[in-house]
Protein backbone atom coordinates (compact mmCIF):
# COMPACT_ATOMS: atom_id res chain seq x y z
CA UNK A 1 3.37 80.59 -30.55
CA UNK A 2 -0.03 81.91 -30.96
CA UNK A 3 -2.94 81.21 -28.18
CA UNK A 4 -5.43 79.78 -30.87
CA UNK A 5 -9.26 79.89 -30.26
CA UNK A 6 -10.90 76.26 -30.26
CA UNK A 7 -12.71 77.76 -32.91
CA UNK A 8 -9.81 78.33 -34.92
CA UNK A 9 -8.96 74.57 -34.98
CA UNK A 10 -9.98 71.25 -36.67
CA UNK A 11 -12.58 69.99 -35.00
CA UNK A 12 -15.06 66.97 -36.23
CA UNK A 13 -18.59 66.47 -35.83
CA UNK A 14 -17.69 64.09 -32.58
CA UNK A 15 -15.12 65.75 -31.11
CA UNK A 16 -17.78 68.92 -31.30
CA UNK A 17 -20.53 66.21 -29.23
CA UNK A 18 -18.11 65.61 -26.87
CA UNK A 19 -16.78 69.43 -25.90
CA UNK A 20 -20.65 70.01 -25.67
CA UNK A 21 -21.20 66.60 -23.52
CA UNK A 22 -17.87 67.97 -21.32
CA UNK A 23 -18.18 72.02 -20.75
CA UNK A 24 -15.34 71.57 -18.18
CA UNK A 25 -13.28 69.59 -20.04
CA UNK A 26 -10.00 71.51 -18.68
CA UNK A 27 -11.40 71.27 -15.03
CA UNK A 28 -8.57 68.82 -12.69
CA UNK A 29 -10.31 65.48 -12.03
CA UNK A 30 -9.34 63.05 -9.14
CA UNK A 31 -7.54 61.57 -12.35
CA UNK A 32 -4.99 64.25 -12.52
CA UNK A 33 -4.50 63.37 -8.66
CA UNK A 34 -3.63 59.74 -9.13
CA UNK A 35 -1.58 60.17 -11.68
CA UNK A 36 0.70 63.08 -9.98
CA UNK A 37 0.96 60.51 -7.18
CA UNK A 38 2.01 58.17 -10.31
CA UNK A 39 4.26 60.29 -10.99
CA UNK A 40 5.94 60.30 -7.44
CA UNK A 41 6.09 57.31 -6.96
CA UNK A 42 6.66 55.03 -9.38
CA UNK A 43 10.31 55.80 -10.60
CA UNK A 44 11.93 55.49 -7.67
CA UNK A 45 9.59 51.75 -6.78
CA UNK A 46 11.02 50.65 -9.83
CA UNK A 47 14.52 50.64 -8.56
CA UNK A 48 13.90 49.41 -5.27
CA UNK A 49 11.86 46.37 -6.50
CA UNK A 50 14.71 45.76 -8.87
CA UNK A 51 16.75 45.48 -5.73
CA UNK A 52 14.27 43.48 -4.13
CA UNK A 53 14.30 40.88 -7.60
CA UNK A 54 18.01 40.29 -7.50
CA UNK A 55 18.04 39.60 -3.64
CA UNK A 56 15.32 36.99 -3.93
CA UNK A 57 17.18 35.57 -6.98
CA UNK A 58 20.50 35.00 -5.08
CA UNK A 59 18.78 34.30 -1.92
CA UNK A 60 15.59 31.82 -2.80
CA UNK A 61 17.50 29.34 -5.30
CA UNK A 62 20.66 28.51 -3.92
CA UNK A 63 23.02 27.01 -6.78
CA UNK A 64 19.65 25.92 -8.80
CA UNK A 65 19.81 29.16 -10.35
CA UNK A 66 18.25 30.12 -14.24
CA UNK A 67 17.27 32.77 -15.97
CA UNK A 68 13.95 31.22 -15.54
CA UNK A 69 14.27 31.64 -12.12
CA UNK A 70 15.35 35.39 -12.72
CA UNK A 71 11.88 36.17 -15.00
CA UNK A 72 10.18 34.21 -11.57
CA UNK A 73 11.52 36.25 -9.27
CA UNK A 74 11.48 39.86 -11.38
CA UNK A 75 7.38 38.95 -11.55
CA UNK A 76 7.10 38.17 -8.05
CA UNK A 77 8.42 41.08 -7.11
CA UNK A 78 6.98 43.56 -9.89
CA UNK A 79 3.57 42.11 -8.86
CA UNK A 80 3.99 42.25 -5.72
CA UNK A 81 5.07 46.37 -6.33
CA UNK A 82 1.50 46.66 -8.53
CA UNK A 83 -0.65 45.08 -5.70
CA UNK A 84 0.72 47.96 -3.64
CA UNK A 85 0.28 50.62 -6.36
CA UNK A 86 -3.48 49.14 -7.01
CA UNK A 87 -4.33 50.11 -3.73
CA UNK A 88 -4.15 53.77 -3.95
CA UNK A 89 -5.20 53.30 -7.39
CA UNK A 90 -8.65 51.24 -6.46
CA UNK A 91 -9.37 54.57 -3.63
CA UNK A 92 -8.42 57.57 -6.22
CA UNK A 93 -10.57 56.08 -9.16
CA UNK A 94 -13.15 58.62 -10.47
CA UNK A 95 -15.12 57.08 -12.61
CA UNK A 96 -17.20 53.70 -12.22
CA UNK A 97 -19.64 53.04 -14.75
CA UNK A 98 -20.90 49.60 -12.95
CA UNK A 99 -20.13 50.39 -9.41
CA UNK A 100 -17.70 48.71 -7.13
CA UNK A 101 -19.93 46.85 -4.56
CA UNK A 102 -21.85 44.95 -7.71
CA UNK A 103 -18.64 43.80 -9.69
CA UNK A 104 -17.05 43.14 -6.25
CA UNK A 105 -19.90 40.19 -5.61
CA UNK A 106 -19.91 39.05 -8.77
CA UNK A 107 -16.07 38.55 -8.86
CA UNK A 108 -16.21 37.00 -5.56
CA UNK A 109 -19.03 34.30 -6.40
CA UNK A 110 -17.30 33.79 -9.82
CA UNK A 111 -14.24 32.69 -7.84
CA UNK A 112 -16.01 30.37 -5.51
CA UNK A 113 -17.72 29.00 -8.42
CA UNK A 114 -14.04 28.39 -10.58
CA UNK A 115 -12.62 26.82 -7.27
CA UNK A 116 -16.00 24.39 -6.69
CA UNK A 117 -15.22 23.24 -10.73
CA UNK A 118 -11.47 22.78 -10.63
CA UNK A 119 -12.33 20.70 -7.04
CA UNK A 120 -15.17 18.53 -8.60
CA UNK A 121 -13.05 18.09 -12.12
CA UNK A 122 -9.51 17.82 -10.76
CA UNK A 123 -9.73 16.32 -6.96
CA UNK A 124 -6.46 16.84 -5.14
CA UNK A 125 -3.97 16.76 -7.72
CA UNK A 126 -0.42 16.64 -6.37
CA UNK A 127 1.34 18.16 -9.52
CA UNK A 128 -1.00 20.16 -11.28
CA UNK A 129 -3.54 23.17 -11.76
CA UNK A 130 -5.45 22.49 -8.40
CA UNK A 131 -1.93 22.66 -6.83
CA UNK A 132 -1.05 26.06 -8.50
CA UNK A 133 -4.61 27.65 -7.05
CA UNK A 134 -3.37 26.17 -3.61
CA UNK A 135 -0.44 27.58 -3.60
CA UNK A 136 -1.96 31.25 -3.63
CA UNK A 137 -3.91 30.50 -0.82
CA UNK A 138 -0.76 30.14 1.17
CA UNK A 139 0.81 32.69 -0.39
CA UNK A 140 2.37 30.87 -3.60
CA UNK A 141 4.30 28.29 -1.22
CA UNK A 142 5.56 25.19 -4.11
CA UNK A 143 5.76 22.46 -1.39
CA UNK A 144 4.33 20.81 1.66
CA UNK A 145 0.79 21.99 0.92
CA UNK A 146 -1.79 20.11 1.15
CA UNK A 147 -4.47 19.91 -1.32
CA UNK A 148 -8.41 20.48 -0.18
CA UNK A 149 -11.45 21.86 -1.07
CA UNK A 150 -11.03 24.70 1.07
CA UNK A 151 -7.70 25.64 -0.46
CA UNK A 152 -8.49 25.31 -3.67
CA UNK A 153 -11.59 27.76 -3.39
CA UNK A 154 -9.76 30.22 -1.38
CA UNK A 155 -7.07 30.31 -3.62
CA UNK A 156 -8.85 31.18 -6.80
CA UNK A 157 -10.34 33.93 -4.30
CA UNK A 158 -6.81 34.83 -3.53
CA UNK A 159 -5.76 34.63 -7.05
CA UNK A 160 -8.58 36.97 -7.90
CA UNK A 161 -7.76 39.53 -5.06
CA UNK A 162 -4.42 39.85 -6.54
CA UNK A 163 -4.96 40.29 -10.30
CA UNK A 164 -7.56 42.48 -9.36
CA UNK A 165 -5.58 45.03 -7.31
CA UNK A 166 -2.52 44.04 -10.08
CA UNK A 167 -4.60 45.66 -12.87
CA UNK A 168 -5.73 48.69 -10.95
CA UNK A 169 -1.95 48.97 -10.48
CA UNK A 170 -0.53 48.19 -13.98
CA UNK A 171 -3.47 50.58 -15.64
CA UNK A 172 -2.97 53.06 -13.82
CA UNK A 173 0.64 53.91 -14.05
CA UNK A 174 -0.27 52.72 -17.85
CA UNK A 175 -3.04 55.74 -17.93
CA UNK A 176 -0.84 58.12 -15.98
CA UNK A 177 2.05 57.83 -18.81
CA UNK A 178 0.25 57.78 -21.66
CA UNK A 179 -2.33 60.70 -20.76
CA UNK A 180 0.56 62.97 -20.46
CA UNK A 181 2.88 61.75 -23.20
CA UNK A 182 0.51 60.58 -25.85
CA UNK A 183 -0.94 63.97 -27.49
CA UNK A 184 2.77 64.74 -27.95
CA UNK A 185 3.71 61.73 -29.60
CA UNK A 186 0.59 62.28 -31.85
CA UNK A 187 1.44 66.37 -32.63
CA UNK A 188 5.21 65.47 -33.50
CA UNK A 189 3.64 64.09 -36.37
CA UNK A 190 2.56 67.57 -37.85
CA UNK A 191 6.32 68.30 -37.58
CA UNK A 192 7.37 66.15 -40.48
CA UNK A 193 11.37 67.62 -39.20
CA UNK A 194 14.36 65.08 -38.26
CA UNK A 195 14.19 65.26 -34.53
CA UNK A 196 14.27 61.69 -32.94
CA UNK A 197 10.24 61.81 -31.16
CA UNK A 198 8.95 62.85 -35.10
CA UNK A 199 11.30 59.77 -36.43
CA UNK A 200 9.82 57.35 -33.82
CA UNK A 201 6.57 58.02 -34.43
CA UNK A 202 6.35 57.86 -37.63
CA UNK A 203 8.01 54.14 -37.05
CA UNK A 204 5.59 53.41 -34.34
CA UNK A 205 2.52 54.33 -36.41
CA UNK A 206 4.11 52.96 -39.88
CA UNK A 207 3.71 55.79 -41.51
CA UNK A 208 5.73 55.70 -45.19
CA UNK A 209 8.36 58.83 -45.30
CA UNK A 210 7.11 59.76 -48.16
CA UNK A 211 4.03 61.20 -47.02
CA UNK A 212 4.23 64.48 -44.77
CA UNK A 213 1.83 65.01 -42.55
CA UNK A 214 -0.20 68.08 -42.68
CA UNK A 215 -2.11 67.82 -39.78
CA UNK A 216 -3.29 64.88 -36.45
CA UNK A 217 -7.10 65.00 -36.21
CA UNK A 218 -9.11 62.94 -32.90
CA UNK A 219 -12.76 62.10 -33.57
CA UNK A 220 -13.42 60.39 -30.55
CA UNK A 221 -16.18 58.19 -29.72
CA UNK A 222 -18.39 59.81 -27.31
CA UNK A 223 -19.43 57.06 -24.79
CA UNK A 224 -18.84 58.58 -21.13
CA UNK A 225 -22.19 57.07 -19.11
CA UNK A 226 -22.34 53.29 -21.01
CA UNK A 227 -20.14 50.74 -20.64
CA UNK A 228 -18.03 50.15 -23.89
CA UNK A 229 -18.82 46.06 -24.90
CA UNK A 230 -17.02 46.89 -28.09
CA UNK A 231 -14.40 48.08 -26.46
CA UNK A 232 -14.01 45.62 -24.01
CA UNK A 233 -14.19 42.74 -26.41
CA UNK A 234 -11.52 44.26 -28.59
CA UNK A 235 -9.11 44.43 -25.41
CA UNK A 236 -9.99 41.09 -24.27
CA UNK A 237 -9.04 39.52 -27.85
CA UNK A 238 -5.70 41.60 -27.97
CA UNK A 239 -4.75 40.22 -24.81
CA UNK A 240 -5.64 36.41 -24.96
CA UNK A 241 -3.43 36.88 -28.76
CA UNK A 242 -0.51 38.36 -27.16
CA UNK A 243 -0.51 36.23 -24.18
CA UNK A 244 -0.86 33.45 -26.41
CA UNK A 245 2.66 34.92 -28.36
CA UNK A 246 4.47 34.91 -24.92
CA UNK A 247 3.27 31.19 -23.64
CA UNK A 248 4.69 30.18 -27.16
CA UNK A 249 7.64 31.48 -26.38
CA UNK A 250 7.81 30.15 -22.91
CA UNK A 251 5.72 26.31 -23.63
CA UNK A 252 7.80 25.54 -26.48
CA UNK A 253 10.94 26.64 -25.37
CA UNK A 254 13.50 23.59 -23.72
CA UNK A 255 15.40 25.58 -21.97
CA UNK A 256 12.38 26.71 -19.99
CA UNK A 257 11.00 23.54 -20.03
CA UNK A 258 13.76 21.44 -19.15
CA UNK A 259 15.13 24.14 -16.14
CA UNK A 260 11.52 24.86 -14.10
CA UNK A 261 8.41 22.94 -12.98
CA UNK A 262 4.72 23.54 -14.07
CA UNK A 263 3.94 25.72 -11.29
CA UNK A 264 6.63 27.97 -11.99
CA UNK A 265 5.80 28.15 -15.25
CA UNK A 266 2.25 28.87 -14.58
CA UNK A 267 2.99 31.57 -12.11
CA UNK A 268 5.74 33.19 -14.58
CA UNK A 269 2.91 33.13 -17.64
CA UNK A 270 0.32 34.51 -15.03
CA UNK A 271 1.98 37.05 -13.65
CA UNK A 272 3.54 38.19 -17.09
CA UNK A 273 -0.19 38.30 -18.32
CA UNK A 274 -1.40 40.86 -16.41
CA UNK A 275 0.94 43.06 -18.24
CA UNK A 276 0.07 42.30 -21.43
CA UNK A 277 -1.59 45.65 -20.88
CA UNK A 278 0.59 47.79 -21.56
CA UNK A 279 0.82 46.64 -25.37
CA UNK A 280 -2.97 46.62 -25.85
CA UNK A 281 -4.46 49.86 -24.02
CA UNK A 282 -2.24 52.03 -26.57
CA UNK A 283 -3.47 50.64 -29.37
CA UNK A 284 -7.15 50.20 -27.95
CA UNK A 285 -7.37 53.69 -26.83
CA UNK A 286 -5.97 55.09 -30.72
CA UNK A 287 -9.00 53.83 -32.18
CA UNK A 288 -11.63 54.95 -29.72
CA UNK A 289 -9.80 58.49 -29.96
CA UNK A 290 -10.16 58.18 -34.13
CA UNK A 291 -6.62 59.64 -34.33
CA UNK A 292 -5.63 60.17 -37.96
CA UNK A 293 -2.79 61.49 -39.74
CA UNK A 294 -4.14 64.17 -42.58
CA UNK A 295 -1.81 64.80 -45.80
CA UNK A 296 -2.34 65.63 -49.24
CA UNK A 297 -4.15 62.45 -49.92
CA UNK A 298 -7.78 62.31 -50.23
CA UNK A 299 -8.15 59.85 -47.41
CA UNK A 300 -6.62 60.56 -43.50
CA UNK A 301 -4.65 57.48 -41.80
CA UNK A 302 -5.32 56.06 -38.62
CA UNK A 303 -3.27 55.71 -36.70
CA UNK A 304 -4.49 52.83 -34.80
CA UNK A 305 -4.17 50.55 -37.55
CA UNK A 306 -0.59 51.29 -37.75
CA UNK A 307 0.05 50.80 -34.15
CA UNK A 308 -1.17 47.33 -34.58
CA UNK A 309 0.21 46.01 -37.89
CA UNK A 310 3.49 47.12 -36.00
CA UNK A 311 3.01 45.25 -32.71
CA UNK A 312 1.07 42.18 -33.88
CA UNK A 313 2.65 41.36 -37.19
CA UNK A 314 1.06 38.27 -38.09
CA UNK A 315 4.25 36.60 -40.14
CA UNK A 316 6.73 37.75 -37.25
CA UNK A 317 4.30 35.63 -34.62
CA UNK A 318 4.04 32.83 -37.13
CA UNK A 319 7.45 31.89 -37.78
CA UNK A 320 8.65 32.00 -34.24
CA UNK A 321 5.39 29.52 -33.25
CA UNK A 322 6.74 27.25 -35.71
CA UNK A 323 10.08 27.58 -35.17
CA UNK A 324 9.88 27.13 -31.77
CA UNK A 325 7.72 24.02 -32.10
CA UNK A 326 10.29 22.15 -34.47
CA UNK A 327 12.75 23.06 -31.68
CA UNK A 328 10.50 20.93 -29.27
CA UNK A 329 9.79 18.36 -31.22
CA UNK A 330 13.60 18.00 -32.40
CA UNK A 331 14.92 18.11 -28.89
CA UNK A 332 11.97 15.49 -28.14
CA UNK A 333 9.99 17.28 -25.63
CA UNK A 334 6.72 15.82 -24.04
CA UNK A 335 4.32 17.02 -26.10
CA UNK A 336 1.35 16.31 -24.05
CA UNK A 337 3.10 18.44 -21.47
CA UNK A 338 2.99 21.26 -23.54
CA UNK A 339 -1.06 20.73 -24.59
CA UNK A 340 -1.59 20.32 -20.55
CA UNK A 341 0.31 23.85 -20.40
CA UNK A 342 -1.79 25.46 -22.98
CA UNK A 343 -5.05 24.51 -21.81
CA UNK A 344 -4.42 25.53 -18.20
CA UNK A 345 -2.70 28.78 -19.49
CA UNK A 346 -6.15 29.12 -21.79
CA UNK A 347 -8.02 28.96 -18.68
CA UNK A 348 -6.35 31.20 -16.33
CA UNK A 349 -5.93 33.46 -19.94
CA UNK A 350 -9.42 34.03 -20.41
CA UNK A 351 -10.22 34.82 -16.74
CA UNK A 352 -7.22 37.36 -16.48
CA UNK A 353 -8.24 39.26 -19.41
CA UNK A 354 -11.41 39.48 -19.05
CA UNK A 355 -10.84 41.23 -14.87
CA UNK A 356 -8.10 43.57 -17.16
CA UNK A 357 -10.15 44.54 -19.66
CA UNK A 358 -12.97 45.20 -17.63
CA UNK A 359 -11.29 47.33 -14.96
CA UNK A 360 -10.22 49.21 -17.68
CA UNK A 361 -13.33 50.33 -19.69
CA UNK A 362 -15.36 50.32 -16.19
CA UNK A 363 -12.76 52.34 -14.39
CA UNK A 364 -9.82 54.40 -16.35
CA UNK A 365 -11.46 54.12 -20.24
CA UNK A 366 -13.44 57.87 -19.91
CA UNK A 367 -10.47 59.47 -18.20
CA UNK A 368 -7.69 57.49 -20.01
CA UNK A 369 -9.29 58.96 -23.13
CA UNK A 370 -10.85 62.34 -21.56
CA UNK A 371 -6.92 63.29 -20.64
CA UNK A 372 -5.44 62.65 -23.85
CA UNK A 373 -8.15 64.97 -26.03
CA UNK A 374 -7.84 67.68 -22.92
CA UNK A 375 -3.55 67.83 -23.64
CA UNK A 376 -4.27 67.04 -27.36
CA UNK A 377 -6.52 69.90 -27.49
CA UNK A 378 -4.96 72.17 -25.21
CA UNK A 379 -1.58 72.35 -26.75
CA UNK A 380 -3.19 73.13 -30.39
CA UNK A 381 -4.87 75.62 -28.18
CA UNK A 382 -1.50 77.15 -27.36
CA UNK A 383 -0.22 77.06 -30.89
CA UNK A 384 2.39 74.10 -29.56
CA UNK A 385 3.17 71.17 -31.59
């Protein structure tokens, strides 16, 4: 293939801001760093916290065993793997657009201040949300706790710790994957050939077969020294929909409801919340890039828009919320159990994505999106598609 000058190629009005904003925009970044330790790392954690999930499932229920117990035990131990993982991934982070020490308080006074309310609004509940919190603070322990105001403060603390170092964790394998995969998935497009990556994308972007695409444009936003509110509100209601999909699935579902307890249940819909992630940030980061498929059309397509009509297909979420419901109600479940499991779900909901969402336009936004337009870029360079 022919080495093509950057001159040579595509390039819109933005995309020309930002190579002018980023002169070194091929330099290695302490991005590239974390995400080659990613890349070491992860695969082989996988397997060995599998290993770790099917002990604990055969060891910690005895003959009380579910597959609710299973999806308990596979997020115990897959957080548990991301608190490790966020480590690293807090001390490699380049880029902080509100730094560290000031979101740091902030979290940490917001926690003492959600532990004082659930104290003064819920006293020492023996079978409810205050008994969930105190269960972090001794390390998720389901019996012979006892309830205080001390616990239940420290345990939101706790609880905050965790999805804290959980999201550096999840985003940045997230960010690691997609910023070397993604400007591949988006140039197979330009093939318009039968091989199975072109096929797939064109499914995962829903684009009709009967157009061929000509050519994949980016005209990226350029917002590298602000922090993205836009951005961050768009992530925040993508999660709270999604997780709202999965605790439909999980509230109004008897066989959950009838096999494990509310603090189970709370800790399975927590845990699987903080990786509602890894649906959102792909189609978030589409539509700050401005990817969009060209053809003989007048108008280009972006791609963002088919990313999410294809993951949050609102007839798809409907039916199964009602069908599930007239499951409930036929097999005469408690309904004011369910409500109570909403609105504490709601709660811990909005507080989990807004720490996810933040970490990622504060910490892994500018390089999430940086990476992809430097691979995009530099394979058109090389005449690659």
């Amino acid at each position: 293939m022919r080495r093509k000058p950057l001159g040579e190629l595509h390039i819109t009005p933005k995309l020309r801001q930002w190579l002018q904003l980023n002169p070194h925009w091929d330099a290695e970044t302490r991005q590239d760093k974390l995400d080659r330790f990613i890349f070491r790392v992860f695969p082989a954690s996988v397997i060995i916290f599998a290993l770790i999930t099917v002990i604990l499932f055969f060891t910690a229920w005895g003959n009380h065993t579910s597959f609710g117990h299973f999806l308990y035990s596979a997020c115990v131990s897959y957080t548990a793997l991301f608190i490790i993982l966020g480590i690293p991934a807090f001390i490699l982070s380049e880029h902080n657009v509100i730094k560290s020490r000031y979101t740091a308080a902030v979290l940490f006074l917001g926690a003492v201040v959600l532990g004082l309310l659930f104290w003064f609004l819920l006293g020492p509940e023996t079978n409810g949300l205050n008994r969930f919190i105190s269960g972090f603070y001794w390390f998720i322990s389901r019996s012979g706790l006892e309830i205080t105001l001390y616990s239940t403060v420290l345990g939101v603390v706790v609880l905050m710790v965790v999805c804290v170092l959980v999201s550096y964790g999840v985003l940045a394998v997230l960010v690691a994957y997609f910023r070397e995969n993604y400007h591949r998935i988006l140039l197979s497009l330009e093939k318009n050939d039968d091989s199975k990556l072109c096929r797939t994308s064109r499914k995962y972007f829903l684009i009709p077969s009967i157009i061929d695409v000509t050519e994949v444009t980016l005209d990226p936003e350029v917002d590298d020294n602000v922090f993205q509110k836009n951005v961050f509100w768009r992530m925040l209601a993508y999660e709270i929909v999604a997780g709202l999909i999965i605790a439909s699935y999980l509230f109004l579902n008897p066989v959950f409801l009838q096999t494990i307890n509310y603090g189970e249940m709370m800790v399975i819909i927590m845990l699987l919340s903080l990786f509602i992630s890894t649906l959102v940030v792909p189609v978030s980061i589409l539509r700050s890039l401005g990817a969009a498929a060209h053809s003989a059309g007048n108008r280009p397509y972006p791609l963002w828009q088919g990313m999410k009509n294809k993951l949050f297909h609102p007839a798809f979420y409907v039916g199964l919320f009602l069908t599930l419901m007239w499951i409930s109600l036929y097999t005469q479940m408690d309904g004011l159990r369910i409500v109570t499991h909403y609105v504490g779900y709601l709660i811990f909901m909005g507080m989990l994505g807004a720490i996810v969402s933040f970490t990622y336009v504060n910490v892994f936004y500018v390089p999430f999106k940086n990476g992809i337009i430097r691979n995009f870029y530099q394979r058109k360079k090389d005449g690659k598609k």
